[in-house]
Protein backbone atom coordinates (compact mmCIF):
# COMPACT_ATOMS: atom_id res chain seq x y z
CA UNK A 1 29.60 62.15 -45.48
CA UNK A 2 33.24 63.47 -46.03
CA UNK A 3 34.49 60.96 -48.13
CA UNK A 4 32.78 60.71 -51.86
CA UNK A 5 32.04 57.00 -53.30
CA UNK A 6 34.71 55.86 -55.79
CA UNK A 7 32.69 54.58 -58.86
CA UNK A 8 34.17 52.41 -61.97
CA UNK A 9 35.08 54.04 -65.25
CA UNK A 10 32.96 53.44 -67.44
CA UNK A 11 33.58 50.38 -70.11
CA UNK A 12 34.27 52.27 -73.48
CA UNK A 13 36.50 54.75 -72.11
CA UNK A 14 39.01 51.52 -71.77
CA UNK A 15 37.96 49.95 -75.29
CA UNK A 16 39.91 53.07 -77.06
CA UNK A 17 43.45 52.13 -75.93
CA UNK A 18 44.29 48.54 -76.93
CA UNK A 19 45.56 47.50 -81.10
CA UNK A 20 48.41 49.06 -82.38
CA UNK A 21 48.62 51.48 -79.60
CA UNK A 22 49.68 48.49 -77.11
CA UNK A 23 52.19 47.09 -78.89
CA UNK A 24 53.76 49.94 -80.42
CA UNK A 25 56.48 50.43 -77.50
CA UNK A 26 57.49 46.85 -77.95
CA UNK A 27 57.73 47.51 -81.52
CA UNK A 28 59.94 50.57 -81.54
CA UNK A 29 62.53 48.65 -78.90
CA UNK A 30 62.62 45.89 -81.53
CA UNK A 31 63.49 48.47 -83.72
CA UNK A 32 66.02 50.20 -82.22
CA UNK A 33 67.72 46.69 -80.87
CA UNK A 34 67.77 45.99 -84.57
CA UNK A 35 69.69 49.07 -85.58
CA UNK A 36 72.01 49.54 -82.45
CA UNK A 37 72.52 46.19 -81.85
CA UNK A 38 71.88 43.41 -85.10
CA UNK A 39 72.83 45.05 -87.78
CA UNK A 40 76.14 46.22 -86.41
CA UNK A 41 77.29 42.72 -85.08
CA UNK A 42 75.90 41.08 -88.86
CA UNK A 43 77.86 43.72 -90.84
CA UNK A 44 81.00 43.28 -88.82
CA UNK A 45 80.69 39.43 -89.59
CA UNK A 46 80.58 39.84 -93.29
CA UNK A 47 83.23 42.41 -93.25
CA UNK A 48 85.32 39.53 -91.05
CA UNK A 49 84.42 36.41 -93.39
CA UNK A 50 85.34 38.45 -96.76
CA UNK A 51 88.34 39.07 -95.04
CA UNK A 52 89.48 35.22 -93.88
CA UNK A 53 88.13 33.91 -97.49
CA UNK A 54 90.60 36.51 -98.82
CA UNK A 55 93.34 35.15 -97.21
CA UNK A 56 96.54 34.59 -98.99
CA UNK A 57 100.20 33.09 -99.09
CA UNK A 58 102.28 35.90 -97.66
CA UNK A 59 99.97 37.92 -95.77
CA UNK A 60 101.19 39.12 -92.60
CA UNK A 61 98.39 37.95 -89.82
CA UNK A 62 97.63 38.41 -86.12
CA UNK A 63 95.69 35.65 -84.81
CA UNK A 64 92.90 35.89 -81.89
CA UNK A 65 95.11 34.78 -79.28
CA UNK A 66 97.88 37.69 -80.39
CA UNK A 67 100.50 35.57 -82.45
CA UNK A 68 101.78 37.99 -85.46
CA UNK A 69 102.82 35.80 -88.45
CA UNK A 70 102.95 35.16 -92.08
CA UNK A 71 101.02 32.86 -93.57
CA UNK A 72 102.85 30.15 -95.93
CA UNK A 73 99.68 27.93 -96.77
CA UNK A 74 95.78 28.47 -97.08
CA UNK A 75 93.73 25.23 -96.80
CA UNK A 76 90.13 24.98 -96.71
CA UNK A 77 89.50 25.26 -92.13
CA UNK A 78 92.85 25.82 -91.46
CA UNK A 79 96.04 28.42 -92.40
CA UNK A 80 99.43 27.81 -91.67
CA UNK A 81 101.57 30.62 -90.14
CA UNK A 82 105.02 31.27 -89.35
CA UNK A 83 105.16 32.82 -86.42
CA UNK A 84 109.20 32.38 -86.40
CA UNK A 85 111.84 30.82 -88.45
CA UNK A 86 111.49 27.41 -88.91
CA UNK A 87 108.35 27.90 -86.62
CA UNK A 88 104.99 26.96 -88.27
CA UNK A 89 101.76 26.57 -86.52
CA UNK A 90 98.45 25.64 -87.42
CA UNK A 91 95.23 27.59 -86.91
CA UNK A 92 91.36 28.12 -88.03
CA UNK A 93 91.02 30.58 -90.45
CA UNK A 94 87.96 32.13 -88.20
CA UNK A 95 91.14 32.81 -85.79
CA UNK A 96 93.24 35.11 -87.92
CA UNK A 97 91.61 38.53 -86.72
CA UNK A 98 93.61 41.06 -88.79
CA UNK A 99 95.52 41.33 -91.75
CA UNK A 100 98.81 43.46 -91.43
CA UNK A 101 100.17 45.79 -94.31
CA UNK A 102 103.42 44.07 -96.05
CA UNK A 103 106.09 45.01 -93.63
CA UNK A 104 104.69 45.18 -90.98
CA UNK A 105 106.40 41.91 -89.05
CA UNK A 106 109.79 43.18 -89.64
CA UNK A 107 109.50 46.09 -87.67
CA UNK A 108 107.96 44.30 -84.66
């Protein structure tokens, strides 16, 4: 004959490569989402709530929808901001997304 038989590998040949082995690519992707991805995005979000529960009477704000204003009262969900004189709007704190140096407005 010119072509051989094709025979099955033998059983414990295939019993050496499941455990850890297995699951260890699924493992390291879990751990590299963590680090790229998760721990980024949670450190960000502390940095961002420290910043809103610092907020204060005065500070110069830009809001997430791009309104630049001062703030002239602090309640517990919302902040008040001037956004022009005798101009005062309300918004969620978790809206204010950065916190100008003193000044700043006036040269706008």
């Amino acid at each position: 004959m010119l072509i051989s038989n094709a025979y099955a590998q033998a059983a414990d040949a295939a019993a050496g490569t499941g455990g850890l082995g297995a699951f260890l690519p699924f493992i390291l992707m879990i751990a590299v989402l963590y680090f790229l991805m998760i721990r980024p995005q949670m450190k960000r979000s502390k940095e961002h709530r420290s910043m809103v529960d610092a907020l204060s009477k005065g500070d110069e704000v830009i809001t997430g929808g791009g309104i630049a204003g001062k703030v002239t009262e602090v309640g517990d969900n919302f902040v008040q901001v001037e956004i022009a004189s005798n101009t005062v709007v309300n918004v969620q704190k978790q809206t204010i997304t950065a916190v100008l140096p003193k000044g700043t407005l006036k040269t706008l």
